[in-house]
Structures are given as C-alpha cells and as structure tokens.
Protein backbone atom coordinates (compact mmCIF):
# COMPACT_ATOMS: atom_id res chain seq x y z
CA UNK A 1 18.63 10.09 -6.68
CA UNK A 2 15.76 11.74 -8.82
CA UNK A 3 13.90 8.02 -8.04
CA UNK A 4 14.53 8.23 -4.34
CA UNK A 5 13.29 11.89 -4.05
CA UNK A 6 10.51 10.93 -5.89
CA UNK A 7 9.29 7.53 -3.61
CA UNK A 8 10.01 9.67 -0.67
CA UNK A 9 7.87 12.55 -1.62
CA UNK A 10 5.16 9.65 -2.66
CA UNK A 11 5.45 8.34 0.76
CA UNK A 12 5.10 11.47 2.52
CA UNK A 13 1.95 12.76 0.97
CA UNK A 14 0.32 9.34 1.46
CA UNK A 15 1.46 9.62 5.36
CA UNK A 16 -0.38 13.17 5.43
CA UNK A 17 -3.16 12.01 3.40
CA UNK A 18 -3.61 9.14 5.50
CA UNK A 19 -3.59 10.77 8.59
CA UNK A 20 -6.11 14.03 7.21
CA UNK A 21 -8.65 10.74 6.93
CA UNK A 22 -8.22 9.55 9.63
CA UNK A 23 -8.86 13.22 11.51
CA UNK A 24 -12.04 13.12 9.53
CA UNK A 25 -13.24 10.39 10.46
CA UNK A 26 -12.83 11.11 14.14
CA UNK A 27 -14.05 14.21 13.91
CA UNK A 28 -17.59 12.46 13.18
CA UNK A 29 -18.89 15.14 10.59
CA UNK A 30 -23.06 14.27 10.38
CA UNK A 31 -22.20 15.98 6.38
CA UNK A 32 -19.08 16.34 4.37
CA UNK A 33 -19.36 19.99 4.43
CA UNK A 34 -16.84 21.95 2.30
CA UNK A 35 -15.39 25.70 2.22
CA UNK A 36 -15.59 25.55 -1.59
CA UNK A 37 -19.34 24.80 -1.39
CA UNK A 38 -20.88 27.56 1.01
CA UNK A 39 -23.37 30.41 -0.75
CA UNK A 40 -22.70 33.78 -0.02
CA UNK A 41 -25.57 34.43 -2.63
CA UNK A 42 -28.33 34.01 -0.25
CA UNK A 43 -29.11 36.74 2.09
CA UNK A 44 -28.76 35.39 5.19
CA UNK A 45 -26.37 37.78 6.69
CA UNK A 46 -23.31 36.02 6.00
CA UNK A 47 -20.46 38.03 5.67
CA UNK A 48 -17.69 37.21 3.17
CA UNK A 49 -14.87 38.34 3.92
CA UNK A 50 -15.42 37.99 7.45
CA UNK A 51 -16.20 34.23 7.09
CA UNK A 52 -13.08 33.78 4.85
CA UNK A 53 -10.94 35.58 7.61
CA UNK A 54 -12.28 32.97 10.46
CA UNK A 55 -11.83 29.87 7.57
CA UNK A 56 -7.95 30.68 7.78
CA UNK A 57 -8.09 29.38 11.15
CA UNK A 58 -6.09 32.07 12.65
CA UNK A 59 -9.49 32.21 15.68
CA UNK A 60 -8.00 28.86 16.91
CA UNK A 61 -4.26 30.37 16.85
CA UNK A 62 -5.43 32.64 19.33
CA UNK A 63 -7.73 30.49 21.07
CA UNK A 64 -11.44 32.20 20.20
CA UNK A 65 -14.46 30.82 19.77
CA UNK A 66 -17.23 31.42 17.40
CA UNK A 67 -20.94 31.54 18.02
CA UNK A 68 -23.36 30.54 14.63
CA UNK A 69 -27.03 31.29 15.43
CA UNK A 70 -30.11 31.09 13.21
CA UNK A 71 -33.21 29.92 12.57
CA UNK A 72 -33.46 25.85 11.74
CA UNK A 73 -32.11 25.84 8.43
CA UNK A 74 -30.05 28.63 7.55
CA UNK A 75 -26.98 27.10 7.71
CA UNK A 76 -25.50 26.81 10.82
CA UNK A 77 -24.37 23.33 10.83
CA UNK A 78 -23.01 23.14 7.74
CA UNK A 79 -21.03 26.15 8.46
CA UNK A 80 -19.33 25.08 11.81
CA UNK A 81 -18.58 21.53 10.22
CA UNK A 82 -16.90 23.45 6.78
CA UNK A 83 -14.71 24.82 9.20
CA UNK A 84 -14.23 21.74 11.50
CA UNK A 85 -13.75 19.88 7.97
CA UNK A 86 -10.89 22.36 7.17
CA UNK A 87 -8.89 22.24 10.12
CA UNK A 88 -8.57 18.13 9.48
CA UNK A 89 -7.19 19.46 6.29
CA UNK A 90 -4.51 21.41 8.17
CA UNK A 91 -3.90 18.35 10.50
CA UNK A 92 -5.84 20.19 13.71
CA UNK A 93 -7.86 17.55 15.39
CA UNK A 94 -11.73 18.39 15.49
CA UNK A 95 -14.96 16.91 17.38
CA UNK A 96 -18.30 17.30 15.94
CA UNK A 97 -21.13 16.59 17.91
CA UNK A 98 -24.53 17.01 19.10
CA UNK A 99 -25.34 18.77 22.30
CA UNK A 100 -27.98 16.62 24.09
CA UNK A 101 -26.27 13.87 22.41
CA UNK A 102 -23.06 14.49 24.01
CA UNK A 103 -24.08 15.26 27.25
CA UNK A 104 -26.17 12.27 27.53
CA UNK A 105 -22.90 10.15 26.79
CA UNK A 106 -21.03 11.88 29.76
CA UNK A 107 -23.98 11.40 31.86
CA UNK A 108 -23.59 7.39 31.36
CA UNK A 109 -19.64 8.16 32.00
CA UNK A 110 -20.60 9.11 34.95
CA UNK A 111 -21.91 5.81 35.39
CA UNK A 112 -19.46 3.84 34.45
CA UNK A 113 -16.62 5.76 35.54
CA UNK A 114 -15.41 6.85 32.52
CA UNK A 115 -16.64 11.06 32.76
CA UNK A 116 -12.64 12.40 33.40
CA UNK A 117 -11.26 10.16 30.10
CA UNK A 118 -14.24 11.47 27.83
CA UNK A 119 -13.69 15.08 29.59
CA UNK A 120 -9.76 14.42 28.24
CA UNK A 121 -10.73 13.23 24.94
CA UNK A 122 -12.59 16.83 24.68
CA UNK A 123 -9.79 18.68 25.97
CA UNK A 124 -7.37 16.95 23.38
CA UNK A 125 -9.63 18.30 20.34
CA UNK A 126 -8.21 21.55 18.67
CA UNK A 127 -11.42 22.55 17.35
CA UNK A 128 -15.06 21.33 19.24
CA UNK A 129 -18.37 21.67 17.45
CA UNK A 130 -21.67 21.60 19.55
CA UNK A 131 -24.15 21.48 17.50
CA UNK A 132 -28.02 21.90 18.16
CA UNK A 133 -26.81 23.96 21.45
CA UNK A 134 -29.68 25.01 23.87
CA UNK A 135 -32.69 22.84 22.08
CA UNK A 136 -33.12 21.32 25.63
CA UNK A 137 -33.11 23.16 28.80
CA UNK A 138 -30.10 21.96 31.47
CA UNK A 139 -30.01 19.75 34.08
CA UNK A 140 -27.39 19.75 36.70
CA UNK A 141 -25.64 16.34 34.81
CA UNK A 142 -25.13 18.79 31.41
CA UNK A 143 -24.89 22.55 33.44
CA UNK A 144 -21.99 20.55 35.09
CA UNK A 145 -20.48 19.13 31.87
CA UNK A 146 -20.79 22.17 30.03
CA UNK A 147 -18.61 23.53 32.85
CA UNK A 148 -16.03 21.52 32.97
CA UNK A 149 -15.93 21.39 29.14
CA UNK A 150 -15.67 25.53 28.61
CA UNK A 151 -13.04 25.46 31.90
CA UNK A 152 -10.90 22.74 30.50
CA UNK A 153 -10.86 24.33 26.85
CA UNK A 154 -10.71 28.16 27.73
CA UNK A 155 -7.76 29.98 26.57
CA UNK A 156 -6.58 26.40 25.33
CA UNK A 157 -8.56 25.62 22.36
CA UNK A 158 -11.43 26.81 20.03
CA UNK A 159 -14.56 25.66 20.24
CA UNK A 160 -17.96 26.16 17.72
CA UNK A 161 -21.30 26.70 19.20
CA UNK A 162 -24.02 26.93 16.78
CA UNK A 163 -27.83 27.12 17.80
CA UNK A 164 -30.59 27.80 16.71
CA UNK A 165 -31.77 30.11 20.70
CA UNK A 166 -30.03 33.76 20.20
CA UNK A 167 -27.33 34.02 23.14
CA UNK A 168 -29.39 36.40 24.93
CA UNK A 169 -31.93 33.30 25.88
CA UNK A 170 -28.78 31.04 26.86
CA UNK A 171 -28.42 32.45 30.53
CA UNK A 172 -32.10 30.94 31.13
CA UNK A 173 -31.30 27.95 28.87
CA UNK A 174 -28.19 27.12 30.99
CA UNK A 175 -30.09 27.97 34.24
CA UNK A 176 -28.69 28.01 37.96
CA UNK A 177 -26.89 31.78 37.61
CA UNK A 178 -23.53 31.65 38.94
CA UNK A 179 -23.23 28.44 36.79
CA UNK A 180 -24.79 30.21 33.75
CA UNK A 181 -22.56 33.53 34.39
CA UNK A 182 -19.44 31.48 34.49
CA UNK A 183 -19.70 29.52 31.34
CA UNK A 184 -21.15 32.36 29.09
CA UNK A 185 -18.33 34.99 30.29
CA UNK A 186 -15.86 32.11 28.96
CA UNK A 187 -17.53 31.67 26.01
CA UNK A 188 -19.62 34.54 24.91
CA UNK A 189 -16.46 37.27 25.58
CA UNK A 190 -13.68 35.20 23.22
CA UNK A 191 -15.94 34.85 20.08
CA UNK A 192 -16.61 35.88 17.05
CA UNK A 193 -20.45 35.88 15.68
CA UNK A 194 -22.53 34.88 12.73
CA UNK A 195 -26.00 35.45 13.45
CA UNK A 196 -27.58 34.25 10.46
CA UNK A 197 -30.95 35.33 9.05
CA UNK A 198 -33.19 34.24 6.16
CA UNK A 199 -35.49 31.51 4.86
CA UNK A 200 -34.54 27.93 5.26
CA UNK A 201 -31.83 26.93 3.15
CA UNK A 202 -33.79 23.87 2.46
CA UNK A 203 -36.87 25.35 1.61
CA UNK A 204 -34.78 26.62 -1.48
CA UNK A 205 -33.81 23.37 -2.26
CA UNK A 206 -37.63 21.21 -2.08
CA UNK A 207 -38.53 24.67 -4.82
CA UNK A 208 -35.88 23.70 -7.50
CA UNK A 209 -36.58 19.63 -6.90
C-alpha cells in the first residue's frame, strides 16, 4: 500500500511538473525571470511589501491589472515576466509578449483570416504581458486590436502593461479619443501601479563587469 501511495504521489507531481513546463513555455518569457531574484536594494521606487502583496496573485482573483512604468532599464520587464513566471507555477496560463510585435501578428491575421482565433487565444490567457507598450504611436490596425483585446479581457482576466511612456502620454499614444477614452478607462481604473524610478539596472551591472 505504502508502494502504491508512493508511485501515485510520483506520478502526480511529474503530471503537475509537466504541465508547469509546458505553461512556461507557452507563455514565451524573452528571460527566466524569478520572484526569488528581484532587488529591493536599489532605489527605484519599488515597494516591498506592496510588490509581494500583487506576487500572491490575489490582483488576478479579482480581475485587476497592473501598470509597470519606467525609464529603459529599471526593471520593468523583468518584473511583469517574475510575475507571469509565477502564475505558470500556480498552473494560471500566461502570454508574454511584445507590443508592436503582437499587433503586427494580428494585423497579418487579418490577412489571412485568422484575427478572431488569435483574439481567442488572448482571451484564454489568465495573465497577459505587453511589454514595450506605447514605443510606437497607433494605427487604426493596433487602436482596433488593443480594443478588442482590453474588451474581451475586462473584468475577465488580468493583464500586465509595462512601458517605458508614463500613462498620462498614453491617451495621445493611443490616439483617435473615444477609442483612447475607452481602452484607458478599462485599463487605467482596475490597476495597480509601479512607477519605477532610478538609473538603469544595467548600467549597474557593465560597473561591476
């Protein structure tokens, strides 16, 4: 009996284990970015308990959003993706990706008729990271996806936003205002933010090399 407990417990931690790496590698992480790992040394305005509170997950419980901005550097990426890396470990499906990069993709859907079973894919992600958000203004293809992404995920799931344009500079960003009004009340109004401050982080890191 002991035997049997044992294989079966075997069996089910390599199912779980299995499946976390598989949600990490469809999450697409850019860098395997850790909770464990983050500096709260550095002054760069990162609150610590505050950022512990948010890496328990309980934002996407309730369905909020967080907002990372900062200078190039600072951390913002590695930040979003810590957290995107931890919800794999609690079995939440995550999406990392890059902004333009995305939106270019559902422009080609478009295309090829694919744009609603991308737009699902989205929708079916827990957690959504946009990285490098705002770095190029909006046309009407992405002002239009970034709609229908924010619609389809509000009050549904959580999604990251980190950039390196404060949110005040987003309405112009975004462009075309009742567009622009719409997405940022569904974003801006459910989320928490880190605005970070500081030298580059990697600055820090060419000094002790």
């Amino acid at each position: 009996d002991e035997y049997l407990a044992l294989l079966t417990d075997h069996q089910w931690e390599d199912r779980q284990n299995r499946k976390i790496e598989r949600l990490l590698k469809l999450a697409g992480f850019k860098q395997p970015a850790n909770l464990a790992d983050i500096d709260y040394v550095q002054n760069r305005n990162l609150d610590k308990n505050m950022f512990e509170r948010l890496a328990t997950l309980d934002f996407m419980a309730r369905k909020e959003n967080i907002i990372i901005t900062g200078a190039s550097g600072t951390g913002k990426s590695y930040l979003g993706q810590a957290l995107g890396h931890q919800a794999c470990m609690m079995q939440y499906r995550a999406i990392y990706s890059n902004t333009a990069r995305l939106f270019k993709m559902l422009k080609m859907s478009k295309v090829d008729g694919t744009y609603l079973k991308e737009l699902k894919k989205l929708l079916k992600a827990d957690l959504l990271i946009l990285d490098d958000f705002g770095l190029q203004s909006f046309d009407n293809h992405a002002r239009e996806a970034l709609m229908d992404i924010i619609d389809d995920r509000h009050n549904r799931t959580s999604t990251i936003i980190a950039s390196q344009i404060p949110v005040s500079a987003w309405y112009d960003i975004i462009g075309e205002g009742t567009i622009a009004d719409a997405i940022l009340d569904r974003i801006v109004n459910s989320s928490h933010r880190i605005d970070l401050k500081g030298e580059s982080l990697r600055k820090g890191i060419l000094k002790k090399e």
